[in-house]
N, C-alpha and C. Protein backbone atom coordinates (compact mmCIF):
# COMPACT_ATOMS: atom_id res chain seq x y z
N UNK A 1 50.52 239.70 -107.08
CA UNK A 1 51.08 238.93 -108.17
C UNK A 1 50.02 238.72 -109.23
N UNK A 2 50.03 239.76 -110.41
CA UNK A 2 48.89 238.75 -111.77
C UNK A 2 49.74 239.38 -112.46
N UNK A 3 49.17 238.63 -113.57
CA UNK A 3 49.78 238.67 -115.31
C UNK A 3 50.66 237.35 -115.72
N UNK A 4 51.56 237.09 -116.12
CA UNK A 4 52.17 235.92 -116.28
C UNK A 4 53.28 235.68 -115.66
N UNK A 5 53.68 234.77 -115.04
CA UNK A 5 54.56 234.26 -114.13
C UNK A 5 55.51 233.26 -114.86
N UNK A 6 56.74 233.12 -114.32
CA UNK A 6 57.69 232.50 -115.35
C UNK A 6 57.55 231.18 -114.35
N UNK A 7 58.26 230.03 -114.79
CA UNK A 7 58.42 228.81 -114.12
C UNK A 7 59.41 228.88 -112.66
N UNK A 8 60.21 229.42 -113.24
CA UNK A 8 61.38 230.00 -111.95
C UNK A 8 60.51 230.30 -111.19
N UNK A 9 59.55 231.90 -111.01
CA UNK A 9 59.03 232.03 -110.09
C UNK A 9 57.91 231.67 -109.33
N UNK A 10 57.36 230.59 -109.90
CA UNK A 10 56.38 229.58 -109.68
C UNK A 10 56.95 228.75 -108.45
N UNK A 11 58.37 228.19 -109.23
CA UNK A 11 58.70 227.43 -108.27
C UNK A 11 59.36 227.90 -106.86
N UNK A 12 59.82 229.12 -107.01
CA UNK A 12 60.13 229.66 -105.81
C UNK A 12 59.41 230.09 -104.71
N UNK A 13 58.11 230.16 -105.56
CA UNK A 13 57.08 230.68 -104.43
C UNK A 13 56.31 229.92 -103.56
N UNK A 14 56.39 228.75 -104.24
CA UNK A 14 55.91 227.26 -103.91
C UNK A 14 57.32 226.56 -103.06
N UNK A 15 58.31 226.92 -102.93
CA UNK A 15 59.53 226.35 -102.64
C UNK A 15 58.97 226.86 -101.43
N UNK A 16 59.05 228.30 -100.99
CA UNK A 16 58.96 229.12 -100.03
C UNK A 16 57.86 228.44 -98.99
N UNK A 17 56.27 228.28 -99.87
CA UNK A 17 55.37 227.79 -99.66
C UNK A 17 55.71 226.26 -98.84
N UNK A 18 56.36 225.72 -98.94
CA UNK A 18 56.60 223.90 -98.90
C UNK A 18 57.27 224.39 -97.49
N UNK A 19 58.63 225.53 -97.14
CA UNK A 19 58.95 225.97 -95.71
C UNK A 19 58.31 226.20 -94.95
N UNK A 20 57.69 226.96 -95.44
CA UNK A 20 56.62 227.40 -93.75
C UNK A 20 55.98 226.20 -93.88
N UNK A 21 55.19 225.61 -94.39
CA UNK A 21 54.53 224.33 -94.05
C UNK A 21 55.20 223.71 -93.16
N UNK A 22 56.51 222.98 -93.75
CA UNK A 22 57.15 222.13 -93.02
C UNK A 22 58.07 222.88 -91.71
N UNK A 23 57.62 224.00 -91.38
CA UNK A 23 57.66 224.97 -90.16
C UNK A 23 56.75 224.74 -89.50
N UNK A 24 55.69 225.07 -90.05
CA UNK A 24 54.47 224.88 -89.12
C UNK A 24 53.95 223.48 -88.32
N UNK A 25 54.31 222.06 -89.38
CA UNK A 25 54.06 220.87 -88.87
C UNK A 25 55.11 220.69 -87.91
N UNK A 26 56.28 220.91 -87.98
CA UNK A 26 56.91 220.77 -86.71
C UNK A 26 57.19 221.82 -85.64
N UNK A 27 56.36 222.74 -85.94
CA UNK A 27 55.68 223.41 -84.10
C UNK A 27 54.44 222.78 -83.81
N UNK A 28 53.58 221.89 -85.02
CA UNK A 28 52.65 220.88 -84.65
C UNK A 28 52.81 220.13 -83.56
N UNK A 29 54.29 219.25 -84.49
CA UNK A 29 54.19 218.28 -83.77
C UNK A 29 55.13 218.75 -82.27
N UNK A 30 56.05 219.79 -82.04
CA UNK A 30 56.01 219.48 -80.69
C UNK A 30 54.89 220.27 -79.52
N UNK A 31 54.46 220.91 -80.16
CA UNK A 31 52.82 221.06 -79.21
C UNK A 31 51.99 219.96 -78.95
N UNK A 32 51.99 219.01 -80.18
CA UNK A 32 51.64 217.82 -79.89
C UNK A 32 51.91 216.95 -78.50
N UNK A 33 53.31 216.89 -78.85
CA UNK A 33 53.99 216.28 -77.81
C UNK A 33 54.00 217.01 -76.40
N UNK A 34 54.36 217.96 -75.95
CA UNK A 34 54.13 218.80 -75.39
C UNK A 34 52.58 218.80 -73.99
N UNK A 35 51.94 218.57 -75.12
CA UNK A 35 50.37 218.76 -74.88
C UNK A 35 49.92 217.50 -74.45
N UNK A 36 50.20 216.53 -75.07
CA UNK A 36 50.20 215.16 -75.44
C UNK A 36 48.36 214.69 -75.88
N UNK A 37 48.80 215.69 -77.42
CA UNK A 37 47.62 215.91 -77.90
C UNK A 37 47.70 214.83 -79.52
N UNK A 38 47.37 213.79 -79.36
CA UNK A 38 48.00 213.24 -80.79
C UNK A 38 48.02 214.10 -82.17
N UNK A 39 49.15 214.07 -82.78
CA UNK A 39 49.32 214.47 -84.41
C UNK A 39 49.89 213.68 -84.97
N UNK A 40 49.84 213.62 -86.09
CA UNK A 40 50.35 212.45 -87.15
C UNK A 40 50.49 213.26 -88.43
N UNK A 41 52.04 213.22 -88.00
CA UNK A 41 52.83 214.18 -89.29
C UNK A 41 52.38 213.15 -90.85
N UNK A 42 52.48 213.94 -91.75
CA UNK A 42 51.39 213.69 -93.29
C UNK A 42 52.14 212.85 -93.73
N UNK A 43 53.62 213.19 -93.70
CA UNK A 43 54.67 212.45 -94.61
C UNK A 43 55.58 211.19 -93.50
N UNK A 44 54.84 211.20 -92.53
CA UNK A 44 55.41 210.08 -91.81
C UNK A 44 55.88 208.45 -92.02
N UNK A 45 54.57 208.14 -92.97
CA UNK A 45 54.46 207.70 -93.91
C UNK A 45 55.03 207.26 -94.80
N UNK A 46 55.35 208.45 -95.57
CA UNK A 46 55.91 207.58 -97.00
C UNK A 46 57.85 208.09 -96.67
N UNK A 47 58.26 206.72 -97.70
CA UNK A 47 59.60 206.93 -97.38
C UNK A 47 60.85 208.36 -97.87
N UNK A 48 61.13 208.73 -97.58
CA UNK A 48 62.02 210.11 -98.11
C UNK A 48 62.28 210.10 -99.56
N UNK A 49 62.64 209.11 -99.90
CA UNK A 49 63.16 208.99 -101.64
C UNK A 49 61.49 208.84 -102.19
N UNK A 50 60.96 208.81 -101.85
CA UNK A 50 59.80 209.01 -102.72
C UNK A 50 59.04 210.43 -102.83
N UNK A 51 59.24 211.17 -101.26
CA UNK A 51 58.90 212.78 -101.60
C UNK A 51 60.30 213.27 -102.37
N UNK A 52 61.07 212.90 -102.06
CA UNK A 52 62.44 213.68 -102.72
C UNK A 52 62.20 213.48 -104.31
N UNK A 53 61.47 212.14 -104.73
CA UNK A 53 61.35 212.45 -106.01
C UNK A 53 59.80 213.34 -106.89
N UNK A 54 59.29 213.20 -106.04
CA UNK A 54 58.33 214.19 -106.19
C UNK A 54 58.26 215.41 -106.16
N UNK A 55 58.95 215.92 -105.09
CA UNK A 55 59.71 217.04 -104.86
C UNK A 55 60.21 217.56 -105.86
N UNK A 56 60.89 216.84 -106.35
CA UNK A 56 62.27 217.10 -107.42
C UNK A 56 61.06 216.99 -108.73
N UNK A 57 60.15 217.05 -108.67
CA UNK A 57 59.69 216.94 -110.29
C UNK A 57 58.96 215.71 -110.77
N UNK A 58 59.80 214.63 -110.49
CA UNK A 58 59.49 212.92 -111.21
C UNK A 58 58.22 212.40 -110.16
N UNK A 59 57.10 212.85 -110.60
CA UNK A 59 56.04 212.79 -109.98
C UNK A 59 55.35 211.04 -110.50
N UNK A 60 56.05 210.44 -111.50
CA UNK A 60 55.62 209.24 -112.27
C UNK A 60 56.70 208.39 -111.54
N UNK A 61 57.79 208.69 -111.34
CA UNK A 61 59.17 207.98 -111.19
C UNK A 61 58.57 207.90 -108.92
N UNK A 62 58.11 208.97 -108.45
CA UNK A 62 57.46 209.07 -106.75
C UNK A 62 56.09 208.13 -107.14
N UNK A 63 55.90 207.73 -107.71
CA UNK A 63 54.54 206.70 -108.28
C UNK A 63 55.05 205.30 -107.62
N UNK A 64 55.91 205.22 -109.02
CA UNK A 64 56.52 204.09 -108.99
C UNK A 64 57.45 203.33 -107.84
N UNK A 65 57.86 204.37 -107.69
CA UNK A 65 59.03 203.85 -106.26
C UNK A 65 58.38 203.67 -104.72
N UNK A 66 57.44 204.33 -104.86
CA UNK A 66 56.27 204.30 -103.79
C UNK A 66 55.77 202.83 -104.03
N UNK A 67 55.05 202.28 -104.93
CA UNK A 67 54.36 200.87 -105.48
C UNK A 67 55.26 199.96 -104.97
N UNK A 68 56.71 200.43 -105.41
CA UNK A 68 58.01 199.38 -105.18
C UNK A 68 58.27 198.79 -103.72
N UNK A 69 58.36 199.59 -102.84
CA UNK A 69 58.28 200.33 -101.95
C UNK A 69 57.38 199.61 -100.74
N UNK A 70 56.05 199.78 -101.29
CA UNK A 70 55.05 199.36 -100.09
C UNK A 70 53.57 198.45 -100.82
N UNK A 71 54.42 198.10 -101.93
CA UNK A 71 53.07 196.72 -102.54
C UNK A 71 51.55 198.16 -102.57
N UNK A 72 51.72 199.21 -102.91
CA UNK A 72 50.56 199.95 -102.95
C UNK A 72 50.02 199.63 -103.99
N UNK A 73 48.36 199.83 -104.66
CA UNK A 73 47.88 199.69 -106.15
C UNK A 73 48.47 201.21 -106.75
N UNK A 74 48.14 201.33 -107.82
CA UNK A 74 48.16 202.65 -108.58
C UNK A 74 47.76 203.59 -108.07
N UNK A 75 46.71 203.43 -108.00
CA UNK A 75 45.61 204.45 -107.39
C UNK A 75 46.24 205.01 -105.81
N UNK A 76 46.08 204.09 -104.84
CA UNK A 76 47.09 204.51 -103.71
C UNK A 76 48.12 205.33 -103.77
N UNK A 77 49.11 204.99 -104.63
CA UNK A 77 50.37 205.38 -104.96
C UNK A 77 50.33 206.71 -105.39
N UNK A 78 49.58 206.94 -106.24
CA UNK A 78 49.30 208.08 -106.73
C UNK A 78 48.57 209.13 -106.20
N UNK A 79 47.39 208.53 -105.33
CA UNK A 79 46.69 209.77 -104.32
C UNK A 79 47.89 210.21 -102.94
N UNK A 80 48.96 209.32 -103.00
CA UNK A 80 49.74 209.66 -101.33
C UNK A 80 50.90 210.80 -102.76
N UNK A 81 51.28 210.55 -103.97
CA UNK A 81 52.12 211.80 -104.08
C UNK A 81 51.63 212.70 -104.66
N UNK A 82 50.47 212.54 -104.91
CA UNK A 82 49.24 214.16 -105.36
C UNK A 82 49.57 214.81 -103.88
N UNK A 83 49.15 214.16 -103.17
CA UNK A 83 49.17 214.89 -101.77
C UNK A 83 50.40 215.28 -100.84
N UNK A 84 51.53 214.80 -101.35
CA UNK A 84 52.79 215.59 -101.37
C UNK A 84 53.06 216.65 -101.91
């Protein structure tokens, strides 16, 4: 893949990207279990409507609802949906 890439396929590849991840953490976690080796899934954490809005784009709006949410500062709030 070089030269210029459109947004569509940015996001598809990264869509793709976000599956196997969330493939891979849950053969994590039941090897985890399994093993009874502790793991601690990433997004355990924060509540669904806040990756869903991050997910979805509204990376200011997954800020905010996160803060709402769990009394986080800014800063908090904002390093847990960078890392989504």
């Amino acid at each position: 893949m070089s030269g210029t890439y459109s947004q569509e396929a940015l996001e598809a590849h990264f869509e793709q990207i976000n599956q196997r991840l969330a493939a891979i953490e849950e053969t994590l976690a039941q090897f985890s279990q399994t093993l009874g080796v502790p793991y601690a899934q990433p997004l355990a954490d924060v509540p669904p409507e806040v990756v869903d809005l991050a997910r979805g784009g509204d990376k200011l709006g997954a800020i905010k609802r996160y803060r709402e949410l769990t009394g986080a500062s800014l800063g908090e709030a904002r390093d847990v949906v960078v890392g989504l």
